[in-house]
C-alpha atoms as a PDB file:
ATOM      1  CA  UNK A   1       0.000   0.000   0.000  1.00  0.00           C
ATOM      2  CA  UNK A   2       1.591   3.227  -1.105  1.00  0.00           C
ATOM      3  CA  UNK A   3       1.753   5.713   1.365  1.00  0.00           C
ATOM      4  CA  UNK A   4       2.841   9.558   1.587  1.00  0.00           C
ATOM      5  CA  UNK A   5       5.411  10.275   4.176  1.00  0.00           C
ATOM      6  CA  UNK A   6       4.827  14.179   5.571  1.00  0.00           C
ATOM      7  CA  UNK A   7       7.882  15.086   7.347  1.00  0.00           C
ATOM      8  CA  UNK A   8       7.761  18.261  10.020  1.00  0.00           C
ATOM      9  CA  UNK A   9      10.923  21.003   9.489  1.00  0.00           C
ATOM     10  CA  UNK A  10      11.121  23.207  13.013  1.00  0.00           C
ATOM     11  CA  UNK A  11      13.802  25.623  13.614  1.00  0.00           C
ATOM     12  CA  UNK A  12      15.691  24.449  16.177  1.00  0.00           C
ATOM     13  CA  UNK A  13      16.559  26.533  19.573  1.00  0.00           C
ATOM     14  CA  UNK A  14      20.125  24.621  20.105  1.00  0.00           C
ATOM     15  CA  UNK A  15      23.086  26.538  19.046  1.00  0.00           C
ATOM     16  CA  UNK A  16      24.326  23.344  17.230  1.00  0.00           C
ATOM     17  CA  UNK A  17      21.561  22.416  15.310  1.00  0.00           C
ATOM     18  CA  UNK A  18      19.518  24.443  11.990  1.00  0.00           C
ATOM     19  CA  UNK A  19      16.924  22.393  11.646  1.00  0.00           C
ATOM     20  CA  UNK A  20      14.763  19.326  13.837  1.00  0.00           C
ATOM     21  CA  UNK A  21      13.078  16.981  10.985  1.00  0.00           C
ATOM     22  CA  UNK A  22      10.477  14.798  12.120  1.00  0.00           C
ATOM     23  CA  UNK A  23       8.207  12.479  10.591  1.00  0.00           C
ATOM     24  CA  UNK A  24       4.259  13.799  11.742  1.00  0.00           C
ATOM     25  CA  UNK A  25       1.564  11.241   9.751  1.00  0.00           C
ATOM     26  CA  UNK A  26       1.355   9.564   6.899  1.00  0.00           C
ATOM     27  CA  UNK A  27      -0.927  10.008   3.674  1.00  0.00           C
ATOM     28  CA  UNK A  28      -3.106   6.875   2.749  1.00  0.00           C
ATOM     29  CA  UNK A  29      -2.768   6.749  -1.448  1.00  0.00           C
ATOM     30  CA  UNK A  30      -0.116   9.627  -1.983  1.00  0.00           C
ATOM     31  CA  UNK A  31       0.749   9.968  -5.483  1.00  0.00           C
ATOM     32  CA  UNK A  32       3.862   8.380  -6.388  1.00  0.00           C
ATOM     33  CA  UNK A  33       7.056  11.203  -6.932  1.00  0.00           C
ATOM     34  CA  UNK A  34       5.603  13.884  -5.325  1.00  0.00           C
ATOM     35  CA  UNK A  35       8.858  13.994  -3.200  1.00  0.00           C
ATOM     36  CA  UNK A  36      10.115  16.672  -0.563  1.00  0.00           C
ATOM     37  CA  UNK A  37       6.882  18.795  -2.041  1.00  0.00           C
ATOM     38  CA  UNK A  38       5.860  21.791   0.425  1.00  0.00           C
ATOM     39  CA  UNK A  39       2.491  21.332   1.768  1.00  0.00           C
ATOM     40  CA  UNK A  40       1.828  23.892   4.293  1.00  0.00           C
ATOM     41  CA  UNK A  41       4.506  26.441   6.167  1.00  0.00           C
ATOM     42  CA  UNK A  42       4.119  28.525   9.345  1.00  0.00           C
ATOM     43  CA  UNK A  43       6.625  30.727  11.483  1.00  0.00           C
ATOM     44  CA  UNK A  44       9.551  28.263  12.177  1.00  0.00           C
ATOM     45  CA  UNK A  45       8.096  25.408  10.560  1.00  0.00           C
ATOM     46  CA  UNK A  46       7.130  23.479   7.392  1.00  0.00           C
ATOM     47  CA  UNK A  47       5.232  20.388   6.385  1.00  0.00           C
ATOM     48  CA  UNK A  48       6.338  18.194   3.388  1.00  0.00           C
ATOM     49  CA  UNK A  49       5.238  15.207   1.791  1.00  0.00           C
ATOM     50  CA  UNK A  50       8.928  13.743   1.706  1.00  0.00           C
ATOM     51  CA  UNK A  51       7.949  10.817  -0.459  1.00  0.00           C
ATOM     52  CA  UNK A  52       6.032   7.744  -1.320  1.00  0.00           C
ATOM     53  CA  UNK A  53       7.065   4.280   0.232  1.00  0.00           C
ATOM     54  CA  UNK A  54       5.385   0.924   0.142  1.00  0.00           C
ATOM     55  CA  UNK A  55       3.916  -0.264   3.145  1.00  0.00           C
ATOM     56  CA  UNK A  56       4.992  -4.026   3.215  1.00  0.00           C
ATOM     57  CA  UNK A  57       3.630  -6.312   5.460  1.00  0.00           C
ATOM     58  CA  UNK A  58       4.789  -9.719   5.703  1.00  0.00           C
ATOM     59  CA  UNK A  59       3.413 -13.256   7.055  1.00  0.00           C
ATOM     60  CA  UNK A  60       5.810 -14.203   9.594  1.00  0.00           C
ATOM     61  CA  UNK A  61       5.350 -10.800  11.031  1.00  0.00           C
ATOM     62  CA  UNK A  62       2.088 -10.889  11.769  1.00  0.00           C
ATOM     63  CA  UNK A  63       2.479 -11.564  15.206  1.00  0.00           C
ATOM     64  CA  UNK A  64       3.985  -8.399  15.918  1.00  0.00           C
ATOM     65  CA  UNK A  65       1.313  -6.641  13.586  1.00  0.00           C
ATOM     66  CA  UNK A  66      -0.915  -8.184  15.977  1.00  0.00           C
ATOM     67  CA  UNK A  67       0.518  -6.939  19.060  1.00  0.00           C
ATOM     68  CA  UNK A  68       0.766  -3.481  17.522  1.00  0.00           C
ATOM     69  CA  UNK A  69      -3.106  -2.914  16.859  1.00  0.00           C
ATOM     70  CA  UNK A  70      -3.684  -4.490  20.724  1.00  0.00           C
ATOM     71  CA  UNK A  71      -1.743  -1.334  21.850  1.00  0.00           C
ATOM     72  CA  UNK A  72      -4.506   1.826  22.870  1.00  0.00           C
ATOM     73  CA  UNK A  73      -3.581   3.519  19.496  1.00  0.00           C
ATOM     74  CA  UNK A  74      -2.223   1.300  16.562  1.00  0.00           C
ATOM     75  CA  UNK A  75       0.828   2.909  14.552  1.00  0.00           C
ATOM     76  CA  UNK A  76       3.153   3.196  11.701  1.00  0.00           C
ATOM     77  CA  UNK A  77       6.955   3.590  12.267  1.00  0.00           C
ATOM     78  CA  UNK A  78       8.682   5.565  10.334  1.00  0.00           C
ATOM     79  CA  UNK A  79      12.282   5.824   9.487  1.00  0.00           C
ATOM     80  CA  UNK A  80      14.044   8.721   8.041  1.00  0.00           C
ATOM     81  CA  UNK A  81      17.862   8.099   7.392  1.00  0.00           C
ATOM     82  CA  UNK A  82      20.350  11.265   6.991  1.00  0.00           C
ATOM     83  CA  UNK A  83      21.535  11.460   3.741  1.00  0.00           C
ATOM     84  CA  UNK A  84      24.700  13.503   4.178  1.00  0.00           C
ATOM     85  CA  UNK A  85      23.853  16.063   0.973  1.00  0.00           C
ATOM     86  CA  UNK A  86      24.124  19.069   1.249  1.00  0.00           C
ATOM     87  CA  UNK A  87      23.166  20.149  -2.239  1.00  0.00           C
ATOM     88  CA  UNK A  88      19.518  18.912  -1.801  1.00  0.00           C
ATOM     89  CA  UNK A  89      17.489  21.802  -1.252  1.00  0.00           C
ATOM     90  CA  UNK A  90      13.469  22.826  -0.552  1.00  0.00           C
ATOM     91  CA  UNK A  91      11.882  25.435  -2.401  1.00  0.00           C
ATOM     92  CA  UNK A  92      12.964  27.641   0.246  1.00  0.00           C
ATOM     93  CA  UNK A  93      16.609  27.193  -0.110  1.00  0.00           C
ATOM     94  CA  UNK A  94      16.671  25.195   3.159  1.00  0.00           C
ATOM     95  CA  UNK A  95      18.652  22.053   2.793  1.00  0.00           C
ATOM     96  CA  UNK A  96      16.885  18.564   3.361  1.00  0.00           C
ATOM     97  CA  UNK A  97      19.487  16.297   5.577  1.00  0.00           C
ATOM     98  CA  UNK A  98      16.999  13.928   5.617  1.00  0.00           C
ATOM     99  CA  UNK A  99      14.979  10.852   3.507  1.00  0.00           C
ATOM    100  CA  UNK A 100      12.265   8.635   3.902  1.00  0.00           C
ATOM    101  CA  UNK A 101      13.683   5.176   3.653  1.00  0.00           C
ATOM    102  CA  UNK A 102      11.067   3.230   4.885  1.00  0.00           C
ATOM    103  CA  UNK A 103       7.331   2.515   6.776  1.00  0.00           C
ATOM    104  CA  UNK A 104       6.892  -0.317   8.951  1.00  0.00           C
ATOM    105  CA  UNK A 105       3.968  -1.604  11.147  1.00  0.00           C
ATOM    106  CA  UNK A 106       6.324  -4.093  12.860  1.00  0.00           C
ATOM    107  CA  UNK A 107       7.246  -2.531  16.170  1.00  0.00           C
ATOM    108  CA  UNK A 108      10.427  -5.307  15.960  1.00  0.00           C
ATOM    109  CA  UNK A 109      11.636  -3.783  12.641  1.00  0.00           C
ATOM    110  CA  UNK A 110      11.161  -0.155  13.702  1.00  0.00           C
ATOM    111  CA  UNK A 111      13.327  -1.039  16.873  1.00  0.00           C
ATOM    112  CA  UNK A 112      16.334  -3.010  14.693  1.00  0.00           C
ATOM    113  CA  UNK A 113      16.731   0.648  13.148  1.00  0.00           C
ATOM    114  CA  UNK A 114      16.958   2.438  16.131  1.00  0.00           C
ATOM    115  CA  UNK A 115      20.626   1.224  16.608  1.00  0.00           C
ATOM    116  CA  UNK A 116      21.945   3.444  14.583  1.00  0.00           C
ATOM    117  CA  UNK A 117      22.623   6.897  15.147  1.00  0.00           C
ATOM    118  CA  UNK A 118      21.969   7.954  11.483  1.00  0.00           C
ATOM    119  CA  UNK A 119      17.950   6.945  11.473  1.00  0.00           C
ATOM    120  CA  UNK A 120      15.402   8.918  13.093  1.00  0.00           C
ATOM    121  CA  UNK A 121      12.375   6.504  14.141  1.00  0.00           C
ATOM    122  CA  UNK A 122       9.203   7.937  14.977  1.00  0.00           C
ATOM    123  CA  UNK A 123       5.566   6.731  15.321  1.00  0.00           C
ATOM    124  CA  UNK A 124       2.670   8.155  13.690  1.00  0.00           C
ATOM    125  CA  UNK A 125      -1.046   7.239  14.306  1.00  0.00           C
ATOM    126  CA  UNK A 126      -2.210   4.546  11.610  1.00  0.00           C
ATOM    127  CA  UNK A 127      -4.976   5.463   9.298  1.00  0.00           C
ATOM    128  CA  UNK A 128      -8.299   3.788   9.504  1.00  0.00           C
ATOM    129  CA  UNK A 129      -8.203   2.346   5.941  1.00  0.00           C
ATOM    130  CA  UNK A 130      -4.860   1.130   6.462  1.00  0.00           C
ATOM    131  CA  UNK A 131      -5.868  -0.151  10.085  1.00  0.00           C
ATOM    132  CA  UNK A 132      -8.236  -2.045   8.343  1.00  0.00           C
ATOM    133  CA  UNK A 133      -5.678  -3.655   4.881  1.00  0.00           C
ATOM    134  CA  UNK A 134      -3.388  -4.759   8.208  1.00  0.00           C
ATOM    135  CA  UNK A 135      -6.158  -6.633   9.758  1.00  0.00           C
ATOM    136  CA  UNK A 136      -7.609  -8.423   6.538  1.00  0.00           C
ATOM    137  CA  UNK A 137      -3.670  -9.173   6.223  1.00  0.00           C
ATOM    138  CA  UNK A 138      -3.855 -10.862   9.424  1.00  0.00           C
ATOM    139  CA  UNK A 139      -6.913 -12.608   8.899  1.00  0.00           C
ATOM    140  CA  UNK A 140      -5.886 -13.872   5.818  1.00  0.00           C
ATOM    141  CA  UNK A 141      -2.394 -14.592   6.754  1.00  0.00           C
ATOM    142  CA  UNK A 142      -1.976 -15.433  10.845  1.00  0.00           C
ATOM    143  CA  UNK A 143      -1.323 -19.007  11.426  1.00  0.00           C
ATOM    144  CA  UNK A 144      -0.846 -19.388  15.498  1.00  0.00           C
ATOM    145  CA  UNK A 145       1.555 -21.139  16.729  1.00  0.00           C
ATOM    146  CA  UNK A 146       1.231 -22.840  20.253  1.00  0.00           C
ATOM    147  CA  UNK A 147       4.621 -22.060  22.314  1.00  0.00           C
ATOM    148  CA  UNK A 148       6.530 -24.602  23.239  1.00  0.00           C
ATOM    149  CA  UNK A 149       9.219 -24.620  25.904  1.00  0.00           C
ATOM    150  CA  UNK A 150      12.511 -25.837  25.346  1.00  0.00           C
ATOM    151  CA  UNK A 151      13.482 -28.668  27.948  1.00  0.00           C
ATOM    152  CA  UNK A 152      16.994 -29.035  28.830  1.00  0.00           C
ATOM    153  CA  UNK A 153      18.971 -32.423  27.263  1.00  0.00           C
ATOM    154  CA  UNK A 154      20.747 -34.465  29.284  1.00  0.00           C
ATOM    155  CA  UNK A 155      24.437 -34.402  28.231  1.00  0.00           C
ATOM    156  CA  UNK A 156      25.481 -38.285  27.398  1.00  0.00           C
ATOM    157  CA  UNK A 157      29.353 -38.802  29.040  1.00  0.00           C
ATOM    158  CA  UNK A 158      31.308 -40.741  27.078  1.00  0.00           C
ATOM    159  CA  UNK A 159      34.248 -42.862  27.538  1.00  0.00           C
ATOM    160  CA  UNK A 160      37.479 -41.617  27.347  1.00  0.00           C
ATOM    161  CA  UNK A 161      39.219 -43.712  24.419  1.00  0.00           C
ATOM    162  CA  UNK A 162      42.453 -42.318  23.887  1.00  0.00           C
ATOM    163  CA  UNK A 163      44.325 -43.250  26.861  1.00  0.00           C
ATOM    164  CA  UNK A 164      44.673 -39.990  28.360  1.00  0.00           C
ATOM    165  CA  UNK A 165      43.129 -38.383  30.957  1.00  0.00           C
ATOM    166  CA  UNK A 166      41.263 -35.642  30.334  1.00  0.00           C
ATOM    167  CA  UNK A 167      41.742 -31.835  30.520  1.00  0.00           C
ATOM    168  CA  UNK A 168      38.885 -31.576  32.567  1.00  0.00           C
ATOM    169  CA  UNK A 169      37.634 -34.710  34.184  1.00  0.00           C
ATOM    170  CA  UNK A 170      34.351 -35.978  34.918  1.00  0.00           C
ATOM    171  CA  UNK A 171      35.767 -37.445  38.017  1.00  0.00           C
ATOM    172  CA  UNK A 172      35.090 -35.361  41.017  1.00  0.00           C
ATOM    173  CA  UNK A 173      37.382 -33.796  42.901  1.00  0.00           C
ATOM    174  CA  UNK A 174      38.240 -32.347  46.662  1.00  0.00           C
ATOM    175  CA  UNK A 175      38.111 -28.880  47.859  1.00  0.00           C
ATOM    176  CA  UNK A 176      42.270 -28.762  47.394  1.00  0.00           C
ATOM    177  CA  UNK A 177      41.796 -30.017  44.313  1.00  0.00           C
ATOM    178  CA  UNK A 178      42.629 -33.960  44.914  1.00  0.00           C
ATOM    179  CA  UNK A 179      41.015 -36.510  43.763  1.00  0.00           C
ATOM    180  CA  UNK A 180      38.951 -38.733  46.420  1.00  0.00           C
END
């Protein structure tokens, strides 16, 4: 499902930073190439619709798709990853360190990206009519699986066939270290 990233540009009050981007929401059928296009601007701040990514959803994730709509509001994660350019600019002149590189319902995936320090991850409130792809997804795709807990194997000793005494016997041995 195609789906228009709008990413929030606020001047920043820290002496080392321009600019704070932030992803905000995301646009349900966003026209495809529309990217880093100015949607609305106010005093120290500007909406755009960064770009249009694909909202993949995939069947042995569903479990955590599951677990995200249980939550009190069900979200999107999105990730923006600094690009480094400094020649990409807005229609403003301001320059864009920032790109949408990707959408994710998958609270696991979102949180694999937050190790780096080059991705910002946010969350943004779902849509209803993609609330409601996700859970025909689900329906169509969720196969549970029962858990099963792992028992412990018992460890088979073998004999010692080459003639030497091991590094670390199996014999037991006294507090000093000698053998009983």
């Amino acid at each position: 499902m195609p789906l228009g990233i709008v990413v929030e540009r606020r001047a920043s009050i820290h002496a080392w930073a321009d600019d704070i981007w932030m992803p905000v929401t995301v646009v349900a059928g966003a026209p495809m190439g529309a990217d880093w296009s100015l949607m609305v601007s106010g005093t120290g701040w500007d909406r755009y619709l960064a770009a249009t990514l694909l909202l993949e959803l995939h069947h042995k994730e569903t479990d955590d798709y599951i677990f995200n709509l249980m939550s009190k509001t069900p979200t999107l994660y999105v990730v923006l990853r600094q690009t480094g350019e400094e020649d990409k600019k807005d229609e403003n002149g301001k320059t864009i360190p920032v790109r949408a590189h990707l959408v994710t319902a998958s609270p696991n995936e979102a949180e694999a990206h937050l190790e780096s320090d080059e991705e910002i991850v946010e969350k943004v409130t779902m849509p209803p009519d993609v609330l409601i792809w996700v859970e025909a997804f689900i329906d169509r795709h969720h196969i549970d699986e029962p858990f099963i807990k792992r028992r412990k194997t018992k460890i088979k000793v073998e004999d010692h066939l080459f003639g030497k005494e091991p590094i670390f016997s199996t014999r037991r041995t006294g507090p000093s270290g000698s053998k009983p």
